[in-house]
C-alpha atoms as a PDB file:
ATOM      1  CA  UNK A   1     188.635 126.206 -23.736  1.00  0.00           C
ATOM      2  CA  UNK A   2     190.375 125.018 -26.615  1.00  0.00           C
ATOM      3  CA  UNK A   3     189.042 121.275 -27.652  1.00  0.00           C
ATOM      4  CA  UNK A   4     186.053 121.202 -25.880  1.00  0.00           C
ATOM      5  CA  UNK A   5     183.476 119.584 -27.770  1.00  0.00           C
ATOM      6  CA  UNK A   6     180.205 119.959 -26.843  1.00  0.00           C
ATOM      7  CA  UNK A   7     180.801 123.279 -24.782  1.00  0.00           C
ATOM      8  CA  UNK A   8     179.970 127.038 -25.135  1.00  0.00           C
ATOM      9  CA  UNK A   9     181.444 130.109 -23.935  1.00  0.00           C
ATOM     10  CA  UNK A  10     178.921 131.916 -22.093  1.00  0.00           C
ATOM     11  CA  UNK A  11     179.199 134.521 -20.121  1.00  0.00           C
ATOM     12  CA  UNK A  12     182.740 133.723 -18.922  1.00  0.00           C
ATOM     13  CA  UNK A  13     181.239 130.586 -17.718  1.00  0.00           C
ATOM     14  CA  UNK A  14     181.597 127.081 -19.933  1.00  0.00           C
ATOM     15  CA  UNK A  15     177.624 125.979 -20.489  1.00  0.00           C
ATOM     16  CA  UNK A  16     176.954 122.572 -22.067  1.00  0.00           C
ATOM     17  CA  UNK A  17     175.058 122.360 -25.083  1.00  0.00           C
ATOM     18  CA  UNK A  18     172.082 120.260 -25.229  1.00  0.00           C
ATOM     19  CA  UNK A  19     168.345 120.007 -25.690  1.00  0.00           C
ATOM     20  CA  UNK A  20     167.912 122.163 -22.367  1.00  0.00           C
ATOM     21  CA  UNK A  21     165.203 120.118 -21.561  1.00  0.00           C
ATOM     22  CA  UNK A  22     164.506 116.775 -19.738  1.00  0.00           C
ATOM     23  CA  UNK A  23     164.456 113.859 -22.820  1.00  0.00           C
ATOM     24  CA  UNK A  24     162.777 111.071 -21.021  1.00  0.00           C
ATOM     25  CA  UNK A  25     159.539 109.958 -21.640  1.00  0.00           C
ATOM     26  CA  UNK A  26     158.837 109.763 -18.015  1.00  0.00           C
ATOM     27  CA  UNK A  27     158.475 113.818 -17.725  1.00  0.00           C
ATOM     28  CA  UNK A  28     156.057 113.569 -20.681  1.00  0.00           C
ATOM     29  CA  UNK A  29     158.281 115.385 -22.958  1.00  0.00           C
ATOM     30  CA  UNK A  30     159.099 112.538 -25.364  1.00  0.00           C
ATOM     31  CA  UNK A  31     156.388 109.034 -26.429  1.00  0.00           C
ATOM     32  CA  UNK A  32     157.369 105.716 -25.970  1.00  0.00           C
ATOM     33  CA  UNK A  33     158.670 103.820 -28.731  1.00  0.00           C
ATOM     34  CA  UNK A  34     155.003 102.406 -28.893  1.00  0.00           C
ATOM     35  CA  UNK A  35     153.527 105.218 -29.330  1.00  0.00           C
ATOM     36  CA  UNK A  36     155.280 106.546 -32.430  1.00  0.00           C
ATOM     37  CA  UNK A  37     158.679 107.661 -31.028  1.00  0.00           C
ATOM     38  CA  UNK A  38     158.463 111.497 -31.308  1.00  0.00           C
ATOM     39  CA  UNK A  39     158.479 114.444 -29.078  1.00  0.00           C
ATOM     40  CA  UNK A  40     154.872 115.683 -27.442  1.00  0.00           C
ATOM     41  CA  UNK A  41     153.323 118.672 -27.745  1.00  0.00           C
ATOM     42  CA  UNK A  42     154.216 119.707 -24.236  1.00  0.00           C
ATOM     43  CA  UNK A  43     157.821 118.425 -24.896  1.00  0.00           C
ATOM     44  CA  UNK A  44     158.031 120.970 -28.463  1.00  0.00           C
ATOM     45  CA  UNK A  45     156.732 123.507 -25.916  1.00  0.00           C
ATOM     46  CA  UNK A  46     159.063 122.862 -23.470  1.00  0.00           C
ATOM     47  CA  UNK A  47     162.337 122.900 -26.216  1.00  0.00           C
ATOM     48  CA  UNK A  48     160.885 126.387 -27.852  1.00  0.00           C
ATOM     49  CA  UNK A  49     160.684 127.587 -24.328  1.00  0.00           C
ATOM     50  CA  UNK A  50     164.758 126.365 -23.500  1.00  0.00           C
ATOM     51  CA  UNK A  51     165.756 127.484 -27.335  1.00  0.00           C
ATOM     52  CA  UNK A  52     164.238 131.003 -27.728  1.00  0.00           C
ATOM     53  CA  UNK A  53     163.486 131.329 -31.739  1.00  0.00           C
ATOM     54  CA  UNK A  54     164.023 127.905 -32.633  1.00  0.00           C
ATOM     55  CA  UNK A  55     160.619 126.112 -35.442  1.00  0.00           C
ATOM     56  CA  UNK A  56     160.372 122.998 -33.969  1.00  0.00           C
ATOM     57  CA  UNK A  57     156.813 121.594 -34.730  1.00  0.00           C
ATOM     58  CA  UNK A  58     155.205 118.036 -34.122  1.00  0.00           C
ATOM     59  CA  UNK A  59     154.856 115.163 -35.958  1.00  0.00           C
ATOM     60  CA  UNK A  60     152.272 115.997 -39.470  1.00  0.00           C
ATOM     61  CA  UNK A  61     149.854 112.864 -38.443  1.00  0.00           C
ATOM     62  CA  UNK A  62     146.891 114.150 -40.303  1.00  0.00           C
ATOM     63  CA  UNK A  63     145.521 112.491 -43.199  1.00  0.00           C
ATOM     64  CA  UNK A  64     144.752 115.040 -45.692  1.00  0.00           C
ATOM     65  CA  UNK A  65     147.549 118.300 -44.442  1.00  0.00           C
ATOM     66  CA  UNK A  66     147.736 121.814 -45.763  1.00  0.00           C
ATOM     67  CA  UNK A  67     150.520 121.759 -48.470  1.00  0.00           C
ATOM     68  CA  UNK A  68     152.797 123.404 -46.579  1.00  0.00           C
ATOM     69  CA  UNK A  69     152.259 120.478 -43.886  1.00  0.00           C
ATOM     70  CA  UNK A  70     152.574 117.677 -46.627  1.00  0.00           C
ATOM     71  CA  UNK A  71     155.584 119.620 -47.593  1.00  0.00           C
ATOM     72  CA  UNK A  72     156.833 118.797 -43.970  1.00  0.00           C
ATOM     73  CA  UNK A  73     155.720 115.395 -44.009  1.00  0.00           C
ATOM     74  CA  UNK A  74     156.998 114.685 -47.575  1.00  0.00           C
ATOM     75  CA  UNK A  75     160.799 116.380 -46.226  1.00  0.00           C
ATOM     76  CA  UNK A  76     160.729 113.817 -43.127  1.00  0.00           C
ATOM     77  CA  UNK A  77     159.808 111.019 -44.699  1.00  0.00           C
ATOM     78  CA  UNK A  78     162.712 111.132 -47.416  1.00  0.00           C
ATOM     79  CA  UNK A  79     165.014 112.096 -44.603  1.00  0.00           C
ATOM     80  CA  UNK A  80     164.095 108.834 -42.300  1.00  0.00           C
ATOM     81  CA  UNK A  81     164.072 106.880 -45.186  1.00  0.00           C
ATOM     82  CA  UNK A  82     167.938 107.586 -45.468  1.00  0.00           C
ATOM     83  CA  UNK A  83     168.329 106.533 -41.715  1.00  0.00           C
ATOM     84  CA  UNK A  84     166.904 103.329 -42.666  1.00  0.00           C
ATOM     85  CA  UNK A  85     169.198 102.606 -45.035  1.00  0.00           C
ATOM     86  CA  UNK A  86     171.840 103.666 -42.687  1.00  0.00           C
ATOM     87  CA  UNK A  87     171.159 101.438 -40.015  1.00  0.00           C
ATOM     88  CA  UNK A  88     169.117  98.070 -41.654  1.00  0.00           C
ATOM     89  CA  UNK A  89     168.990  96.742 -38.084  1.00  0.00           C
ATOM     90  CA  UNK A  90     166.157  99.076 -37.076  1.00  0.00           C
ATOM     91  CA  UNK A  91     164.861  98.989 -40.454  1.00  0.00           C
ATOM     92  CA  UNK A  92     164.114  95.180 -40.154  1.00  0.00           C
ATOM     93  CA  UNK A  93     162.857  95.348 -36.309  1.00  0.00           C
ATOM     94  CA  UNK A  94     159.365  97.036 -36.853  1.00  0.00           C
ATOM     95  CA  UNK A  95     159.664  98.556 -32.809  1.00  0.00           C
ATOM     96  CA  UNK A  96     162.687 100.325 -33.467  1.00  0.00           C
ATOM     97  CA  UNK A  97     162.169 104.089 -33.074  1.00  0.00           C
ATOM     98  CA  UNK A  98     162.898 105.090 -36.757  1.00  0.00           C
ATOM     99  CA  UNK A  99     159.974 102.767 -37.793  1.00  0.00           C
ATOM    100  CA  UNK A 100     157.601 104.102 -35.221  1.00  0.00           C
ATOM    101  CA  UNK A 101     158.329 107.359 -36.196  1.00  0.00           C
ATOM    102  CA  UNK A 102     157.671 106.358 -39.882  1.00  0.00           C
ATOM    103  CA  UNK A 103     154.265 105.137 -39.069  1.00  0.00           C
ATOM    104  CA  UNK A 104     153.381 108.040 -36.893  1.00  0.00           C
ATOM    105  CA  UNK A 105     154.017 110.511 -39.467  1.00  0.00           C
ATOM    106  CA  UNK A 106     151.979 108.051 -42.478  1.00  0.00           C
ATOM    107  CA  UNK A 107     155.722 107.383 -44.292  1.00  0.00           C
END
């Protein structure tokens, strides 16, 4: 299958990539944008399951973190501050996800 984006060979069969979970907030996998924006605990649980091997952890919302935490925190924070400068829409509107994600994680 020569030029198909967003496919894998597996198994002789083509299987779409993707989260291999469900990414609304409704099935409790993802918060609102009110509530910070990020993936729940049930929803990391939920990806590890779908993605055997894969890291993912939550949000570092803790005020004092072990330094491998703040080391986290410290990565994320200089990441999303690079995604507000790409987009200064959402960096202006203070409900866009990229801010609530910001303010969950004490950016």
């Amino acid at each position: 299958m020569a030029g198909c984006m967003g496919v894998a060979m597996r198994g002789g069969g083509a299987v779409r990539k993707g989260m291999g979970i469900r990414t609304s907030v409704k099935s409790g996998n993802f918060r609102p944008t009110k509530q910070g924006a990020g993936m729940t605990k049930k929803g990391v649980a939920a990806y590890r399951r779908a993605n055997p091997g894969s890291k993912l952890q939550t949000a570092v919302t803790e005020s004092s973190p072990s330094p491998a935490r703040a080391k986290r925190r410290k990565s994320f924070c200089a990441r999303s501050a690079g995604q507000m400068k790409m987009y200064p829409e959402a960096a202006k509107d203070p409900d866009s996800r990229i801010r609530q994600a910001r303010r969950r994680w004490k950016c």
